[in-house]
C-alpha atoms as a PDB file:
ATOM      1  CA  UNK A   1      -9.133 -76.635 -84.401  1.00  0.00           C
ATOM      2  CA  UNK A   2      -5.429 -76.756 -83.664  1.00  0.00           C
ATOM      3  CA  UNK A   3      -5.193 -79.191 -86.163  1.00  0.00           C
ATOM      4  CA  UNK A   4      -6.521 -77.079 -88.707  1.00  0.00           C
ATOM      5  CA  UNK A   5      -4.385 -74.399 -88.048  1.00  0.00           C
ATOM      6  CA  UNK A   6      -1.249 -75.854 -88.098  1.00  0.00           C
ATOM      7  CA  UNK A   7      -2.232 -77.806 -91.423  1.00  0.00           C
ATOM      8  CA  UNK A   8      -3.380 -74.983 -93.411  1.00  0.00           C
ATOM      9  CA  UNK A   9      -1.143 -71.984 -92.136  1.00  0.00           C
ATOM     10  CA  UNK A  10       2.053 -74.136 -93.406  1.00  0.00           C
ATOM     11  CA  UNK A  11       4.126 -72.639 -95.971  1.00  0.00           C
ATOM     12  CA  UNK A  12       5.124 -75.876 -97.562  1.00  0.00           C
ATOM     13  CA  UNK A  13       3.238 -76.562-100.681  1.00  0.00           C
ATOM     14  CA  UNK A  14       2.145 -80.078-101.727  1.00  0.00           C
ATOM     15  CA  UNK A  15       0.643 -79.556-104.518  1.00  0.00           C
ATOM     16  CA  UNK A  16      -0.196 -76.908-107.585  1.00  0.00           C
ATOM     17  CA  UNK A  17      -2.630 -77.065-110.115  1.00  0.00           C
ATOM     18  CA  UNK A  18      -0.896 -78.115-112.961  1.00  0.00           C
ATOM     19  CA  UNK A  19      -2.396 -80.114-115.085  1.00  0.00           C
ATOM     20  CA  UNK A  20      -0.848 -82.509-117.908  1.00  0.00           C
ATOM     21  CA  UNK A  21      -2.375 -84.570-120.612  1.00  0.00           C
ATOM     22  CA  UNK A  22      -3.524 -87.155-117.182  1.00  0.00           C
ATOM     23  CA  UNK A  23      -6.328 -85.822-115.457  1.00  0.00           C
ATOM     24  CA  UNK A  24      -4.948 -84.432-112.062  1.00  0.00           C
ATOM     25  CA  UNK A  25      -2.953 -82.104-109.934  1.00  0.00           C
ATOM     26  CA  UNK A  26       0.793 -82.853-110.024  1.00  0.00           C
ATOM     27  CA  UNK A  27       3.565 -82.624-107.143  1.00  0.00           C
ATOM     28  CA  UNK A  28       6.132 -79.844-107.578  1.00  0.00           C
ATOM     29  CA  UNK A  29       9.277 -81.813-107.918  1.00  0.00           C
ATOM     30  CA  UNK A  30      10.650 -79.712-104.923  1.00  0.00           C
ATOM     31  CA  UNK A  31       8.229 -81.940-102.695  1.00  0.00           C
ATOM     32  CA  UNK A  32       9.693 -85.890-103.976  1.00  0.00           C
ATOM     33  CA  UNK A  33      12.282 -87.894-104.024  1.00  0.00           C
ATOM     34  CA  UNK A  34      11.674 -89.587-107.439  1.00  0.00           C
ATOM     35  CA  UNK A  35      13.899 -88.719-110.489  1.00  0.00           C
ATOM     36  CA  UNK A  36      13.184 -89.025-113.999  1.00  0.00           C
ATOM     37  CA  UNK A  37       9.140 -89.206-113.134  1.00  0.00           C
ATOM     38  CA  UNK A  38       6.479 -87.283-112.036  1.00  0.00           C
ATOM     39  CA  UNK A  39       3.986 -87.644-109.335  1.00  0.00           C
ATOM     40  CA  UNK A  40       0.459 -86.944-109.798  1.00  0.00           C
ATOM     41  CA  UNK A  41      -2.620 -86.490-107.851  1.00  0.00           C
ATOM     42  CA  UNK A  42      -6.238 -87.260-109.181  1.00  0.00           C
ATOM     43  CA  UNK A  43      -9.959 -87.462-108.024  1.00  0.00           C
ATOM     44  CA  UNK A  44     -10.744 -89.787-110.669  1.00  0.00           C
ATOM     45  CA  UNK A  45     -13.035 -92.721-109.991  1.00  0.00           C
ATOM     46  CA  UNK A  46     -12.438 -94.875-113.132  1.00  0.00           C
ATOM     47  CA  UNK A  47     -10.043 -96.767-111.947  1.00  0.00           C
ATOM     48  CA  UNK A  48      -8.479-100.557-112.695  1.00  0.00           C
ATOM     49  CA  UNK A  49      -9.765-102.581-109.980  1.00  0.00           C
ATOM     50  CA  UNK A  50      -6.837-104.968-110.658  1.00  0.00           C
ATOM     51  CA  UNK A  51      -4.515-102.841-110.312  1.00  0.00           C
ATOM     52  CA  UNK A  52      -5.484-101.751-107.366  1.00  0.00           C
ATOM     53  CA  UNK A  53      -5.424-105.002-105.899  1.00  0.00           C
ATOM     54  CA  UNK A  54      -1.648-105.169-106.781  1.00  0.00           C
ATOM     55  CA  UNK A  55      -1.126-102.129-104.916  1.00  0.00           C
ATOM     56  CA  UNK A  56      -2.861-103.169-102.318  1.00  0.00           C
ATOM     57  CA  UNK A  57      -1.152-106.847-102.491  1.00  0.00           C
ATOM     58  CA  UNK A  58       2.611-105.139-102.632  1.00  0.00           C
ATOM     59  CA  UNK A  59       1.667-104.064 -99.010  1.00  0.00           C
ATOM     60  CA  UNK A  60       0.109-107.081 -97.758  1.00  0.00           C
ATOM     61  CA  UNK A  61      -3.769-106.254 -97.238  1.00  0.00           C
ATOM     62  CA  UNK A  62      -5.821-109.154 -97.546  1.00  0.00           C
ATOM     63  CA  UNK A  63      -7.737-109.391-100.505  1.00  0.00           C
ATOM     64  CA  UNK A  64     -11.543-108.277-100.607  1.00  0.00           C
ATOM     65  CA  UNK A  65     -14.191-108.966-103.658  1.00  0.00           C
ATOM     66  CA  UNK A  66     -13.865-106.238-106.590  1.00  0.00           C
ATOM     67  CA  UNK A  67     -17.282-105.993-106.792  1.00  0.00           C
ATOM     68  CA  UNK A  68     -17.330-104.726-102.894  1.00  0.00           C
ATOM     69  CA  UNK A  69     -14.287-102.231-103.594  1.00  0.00           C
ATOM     70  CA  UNK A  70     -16.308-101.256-107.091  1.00  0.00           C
ATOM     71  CA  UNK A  71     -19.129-100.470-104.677  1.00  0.00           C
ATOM     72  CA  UNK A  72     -17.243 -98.466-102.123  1.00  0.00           C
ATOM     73  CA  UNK A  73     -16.088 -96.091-104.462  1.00  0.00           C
ATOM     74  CA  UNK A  74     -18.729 -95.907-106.312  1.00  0.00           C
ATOM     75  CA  UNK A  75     -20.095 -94.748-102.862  1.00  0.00           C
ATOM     76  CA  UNK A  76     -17.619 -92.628-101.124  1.00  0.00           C
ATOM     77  CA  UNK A  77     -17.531 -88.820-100.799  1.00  0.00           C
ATOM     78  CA  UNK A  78     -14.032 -88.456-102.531  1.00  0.00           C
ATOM     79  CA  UNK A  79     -11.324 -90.970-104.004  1.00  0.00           C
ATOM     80  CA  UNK A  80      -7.785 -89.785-104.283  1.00  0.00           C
ATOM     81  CA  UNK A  81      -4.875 -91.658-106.758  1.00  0.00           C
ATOM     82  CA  UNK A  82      -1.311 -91.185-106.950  1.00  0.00           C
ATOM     83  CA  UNK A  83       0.315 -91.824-109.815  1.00  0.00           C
ATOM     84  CA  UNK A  84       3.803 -92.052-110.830  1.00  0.00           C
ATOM     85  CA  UNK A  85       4.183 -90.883-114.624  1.00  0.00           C
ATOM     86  CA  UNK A  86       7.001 -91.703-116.651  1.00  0.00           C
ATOM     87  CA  UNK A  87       6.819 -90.781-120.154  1.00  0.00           C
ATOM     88  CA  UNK A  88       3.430 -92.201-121.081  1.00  0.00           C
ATOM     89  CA  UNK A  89       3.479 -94.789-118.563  1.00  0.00           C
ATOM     90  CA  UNK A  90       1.642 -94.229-115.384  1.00  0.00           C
ATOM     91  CA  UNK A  91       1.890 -96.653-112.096  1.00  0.00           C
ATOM     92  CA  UNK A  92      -0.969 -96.617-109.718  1.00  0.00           C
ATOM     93  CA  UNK A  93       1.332 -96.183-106.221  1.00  0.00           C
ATOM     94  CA  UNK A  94      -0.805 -94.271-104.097  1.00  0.00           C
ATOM     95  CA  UNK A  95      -4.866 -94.457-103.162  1.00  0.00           C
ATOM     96  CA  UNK A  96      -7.158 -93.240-100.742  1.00  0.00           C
ATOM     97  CA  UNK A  97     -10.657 -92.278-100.049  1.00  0.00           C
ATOM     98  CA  UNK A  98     -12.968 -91.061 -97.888  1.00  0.00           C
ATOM     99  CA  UNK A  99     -16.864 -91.440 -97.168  1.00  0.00           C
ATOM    100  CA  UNK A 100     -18.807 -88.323 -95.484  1.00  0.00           C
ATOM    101  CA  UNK A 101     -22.081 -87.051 -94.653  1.00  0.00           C
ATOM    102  CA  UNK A 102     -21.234 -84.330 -96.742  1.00  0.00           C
ATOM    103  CA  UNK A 103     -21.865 -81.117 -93.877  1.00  0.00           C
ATOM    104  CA  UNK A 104     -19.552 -81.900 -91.194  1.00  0.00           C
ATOM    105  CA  UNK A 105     -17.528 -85.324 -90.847  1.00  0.00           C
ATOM    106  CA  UNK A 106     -15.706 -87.250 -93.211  1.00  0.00           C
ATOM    107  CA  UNK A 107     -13.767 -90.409 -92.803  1.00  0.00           C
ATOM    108  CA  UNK A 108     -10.487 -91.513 -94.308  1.00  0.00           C
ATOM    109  CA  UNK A 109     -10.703 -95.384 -95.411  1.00  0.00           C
ATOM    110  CA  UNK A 110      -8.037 -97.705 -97.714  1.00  0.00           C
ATOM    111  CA  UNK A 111      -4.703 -95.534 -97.178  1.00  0.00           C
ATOM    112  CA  UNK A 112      -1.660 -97.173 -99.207  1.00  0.00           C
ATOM    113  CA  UNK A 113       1.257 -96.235-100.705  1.00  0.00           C
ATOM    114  CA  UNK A 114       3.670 -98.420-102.875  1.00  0.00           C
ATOM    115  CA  UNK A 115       6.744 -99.780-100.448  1.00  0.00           C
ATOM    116  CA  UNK A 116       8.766 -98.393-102.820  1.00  0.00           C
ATOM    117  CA  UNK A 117       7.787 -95.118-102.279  1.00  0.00           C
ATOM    118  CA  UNK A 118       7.508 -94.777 -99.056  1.00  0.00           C
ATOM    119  CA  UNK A 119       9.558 -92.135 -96.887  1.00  0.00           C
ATOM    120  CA  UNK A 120       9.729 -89.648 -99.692  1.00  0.00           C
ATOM    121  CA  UNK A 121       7.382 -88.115 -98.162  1.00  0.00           C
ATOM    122  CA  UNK A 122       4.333 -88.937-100.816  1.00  0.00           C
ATOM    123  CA  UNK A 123       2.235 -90.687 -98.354  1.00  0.00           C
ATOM    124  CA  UNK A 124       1.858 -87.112 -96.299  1.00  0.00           C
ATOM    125  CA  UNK A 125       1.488 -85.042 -99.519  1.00  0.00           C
ATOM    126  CA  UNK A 126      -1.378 -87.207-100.621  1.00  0.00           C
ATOM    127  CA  UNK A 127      -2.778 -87.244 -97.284  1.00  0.00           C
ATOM    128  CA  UNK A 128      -2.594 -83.302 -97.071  1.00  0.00           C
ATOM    129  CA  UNK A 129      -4.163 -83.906-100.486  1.00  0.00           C
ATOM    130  CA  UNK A 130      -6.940 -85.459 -99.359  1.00  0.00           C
ATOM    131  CA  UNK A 131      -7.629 -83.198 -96.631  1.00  0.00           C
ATOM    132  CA  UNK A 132      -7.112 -80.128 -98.639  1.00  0.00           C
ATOM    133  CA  UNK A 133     -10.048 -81.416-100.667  1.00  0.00           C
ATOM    134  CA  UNK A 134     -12.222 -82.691 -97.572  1.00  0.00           C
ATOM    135  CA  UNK A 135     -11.843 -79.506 -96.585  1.00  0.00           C
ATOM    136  CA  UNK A 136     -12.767 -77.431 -99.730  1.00  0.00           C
ATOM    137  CA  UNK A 137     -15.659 -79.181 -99.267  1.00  0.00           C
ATOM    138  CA  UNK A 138     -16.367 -77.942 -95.721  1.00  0.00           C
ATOM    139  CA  UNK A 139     -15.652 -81.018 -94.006  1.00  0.00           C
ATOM    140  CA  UNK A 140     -14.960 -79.742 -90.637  1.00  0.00           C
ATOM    141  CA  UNK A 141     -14.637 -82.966 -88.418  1.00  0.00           C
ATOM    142  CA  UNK A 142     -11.864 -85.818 -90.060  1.00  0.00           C
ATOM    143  CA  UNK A 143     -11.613 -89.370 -89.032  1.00  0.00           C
ATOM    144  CA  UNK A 144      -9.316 -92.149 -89.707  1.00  0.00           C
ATOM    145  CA  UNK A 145      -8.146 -95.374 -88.264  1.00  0.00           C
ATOM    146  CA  UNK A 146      -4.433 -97.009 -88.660  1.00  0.00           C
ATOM    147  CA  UNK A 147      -3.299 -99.810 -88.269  1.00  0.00           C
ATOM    148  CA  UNK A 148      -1.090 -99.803 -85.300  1.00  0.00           C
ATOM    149  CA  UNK A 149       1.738 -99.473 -87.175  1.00  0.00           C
ATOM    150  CA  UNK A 150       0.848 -96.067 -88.700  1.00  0.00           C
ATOM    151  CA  UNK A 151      -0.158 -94.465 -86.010  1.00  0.00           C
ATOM    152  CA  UNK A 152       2.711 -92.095 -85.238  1.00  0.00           C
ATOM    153  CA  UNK A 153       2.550 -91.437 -89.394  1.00  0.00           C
ATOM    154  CA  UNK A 154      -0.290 -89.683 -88.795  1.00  0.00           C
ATOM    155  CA  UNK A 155       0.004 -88.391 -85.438  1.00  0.00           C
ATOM    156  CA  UNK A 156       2.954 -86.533 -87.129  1.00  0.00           C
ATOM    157  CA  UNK A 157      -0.021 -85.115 -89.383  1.00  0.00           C
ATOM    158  CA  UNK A 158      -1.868 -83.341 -86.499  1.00  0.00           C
ATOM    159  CA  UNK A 159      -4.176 -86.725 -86.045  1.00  0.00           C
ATOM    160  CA  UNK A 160      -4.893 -87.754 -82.486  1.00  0.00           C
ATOM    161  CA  UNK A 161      -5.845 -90.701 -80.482  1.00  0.00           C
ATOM    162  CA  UNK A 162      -9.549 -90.318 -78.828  1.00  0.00           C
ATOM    163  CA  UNK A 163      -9.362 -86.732 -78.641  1.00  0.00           C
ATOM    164  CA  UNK A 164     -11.493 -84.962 -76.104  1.00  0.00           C
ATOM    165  CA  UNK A 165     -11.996 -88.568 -74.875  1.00  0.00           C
ATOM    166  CA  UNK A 166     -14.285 -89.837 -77.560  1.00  0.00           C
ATOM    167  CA  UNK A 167     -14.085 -93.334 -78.352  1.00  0.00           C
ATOM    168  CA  UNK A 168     -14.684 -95.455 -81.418  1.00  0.00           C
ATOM    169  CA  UNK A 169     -16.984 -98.409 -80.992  1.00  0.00           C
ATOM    170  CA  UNK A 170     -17.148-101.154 -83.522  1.00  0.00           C
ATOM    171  CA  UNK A 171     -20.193-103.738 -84.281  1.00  0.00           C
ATOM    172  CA  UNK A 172     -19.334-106.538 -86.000  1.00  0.00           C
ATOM    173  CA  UNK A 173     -21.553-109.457 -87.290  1.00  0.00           C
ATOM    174  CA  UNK A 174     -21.118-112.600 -85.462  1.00  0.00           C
END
C-alpha cells in the first residue's frame, strides 16, 4: 500500500482533462520537454496496427502477427496512446495496455515510448496515466514485467521486485 500512497498523495500533476478536437487527455506543458507540440493521452482502441509496429520497430521489439496484437487489444482491460500533436498532425510515440480480472489485479503488457522521447519524462507520465486509470477502476493489485533494462525505470515508480517474496512462474509451450 506504500506504493499507493506515495503515487497518489504527489502534488505533481501529469495530466488534466483537457480535451481538444483528438479524443484524449492532454499533458500540461509544465510536465514535457517538447516545444512547438503537444502531448496527448487517449484510451482509444482504434488504432493503426502499422503504425504501431513502427513504434514498436524504432525500439527494436521483434515483430509479432497484427492479427495477434488486433486480438490483444481487442481483449485487454484498458489501452493507453500517446500522441504527439503538431498542428493537425499526430505521431503515435507512446502505447501501453493492460489486461485485468477486472476486481482486483491488473497487469501492465507492451510498454514503449519513441527513443526520441525518452527522458522527458513522458514514459512516467503515461505510466502514472495508466495507473491513474487502473486505479479508477479499483484495480488494487498492479503487475508488470521489464525487460532488464527497465527495471530501475520503474522501480523509480514505486514498482518492486518479488515483493513479499512472491514469485512469477512462466509456462511456455515446448
Amino acid at each position: 500500500m506504500v506504493f499507493w500512497k506515495k503515487l497518489f498523495n504527489n502534488t505533481e500533476t501529469t495530466a488534466n482533462s483537457t480535451t481538444s478536437s483528438f479524443e484524449g487527455e492532454v499533458l500540461s506543458s509544465s510536465d514535457m520537454d517538447v516545444s512547438q507540440s503537444r502531448i496527448v493521452f487517449s484510451t482509444e482502441r482504434d488504432l493503426d496496427l502499422y503504425e504501431l509496429e513502427e513504434l514498436c520497430d524504432r525500439v527494436g521489439w521483434a515483430r509479432r502477427p497484427l492479427r495477434k496484437v488486433k486480438k490483444a487489444i481487442q481483449h485487454s482491460f484498458l489501452v493507453v496512446s500517446m500522441w504527439e500533436i503538431k498542428g493537425k498532425k499526430k505521431r503515435l510515440i507512446g502505447f501501453a495496455r493492460a489486461t485485468s480480472d477486472c476486481a482486483f489485479n491488473a497487469t501492465i503488457w507492451d510498454v514503449v515510448v519513441d527513443p526520441d522521447f525518452q527522458s522527458q519524462g513522458l514514459g512516467k507520465a503515461m505510466m502514472k496515466y495508466t495507473i491513474k486509470k487502473l486505479r479508477s477502476a479499483d484495480i488494487s493489485n498492479i503487475t508488470l514485467f521489464a525487460d532488464p533494462q527497465v527495471v530501475n525505470f520503474y522501480r523509480r515508480l514505486g514498482f518492486m521486485v518479488d515483493p513479499e517474496g512472491i514469485k512469477g512462474m512462466f509456462w511456455y509451450p515446448d
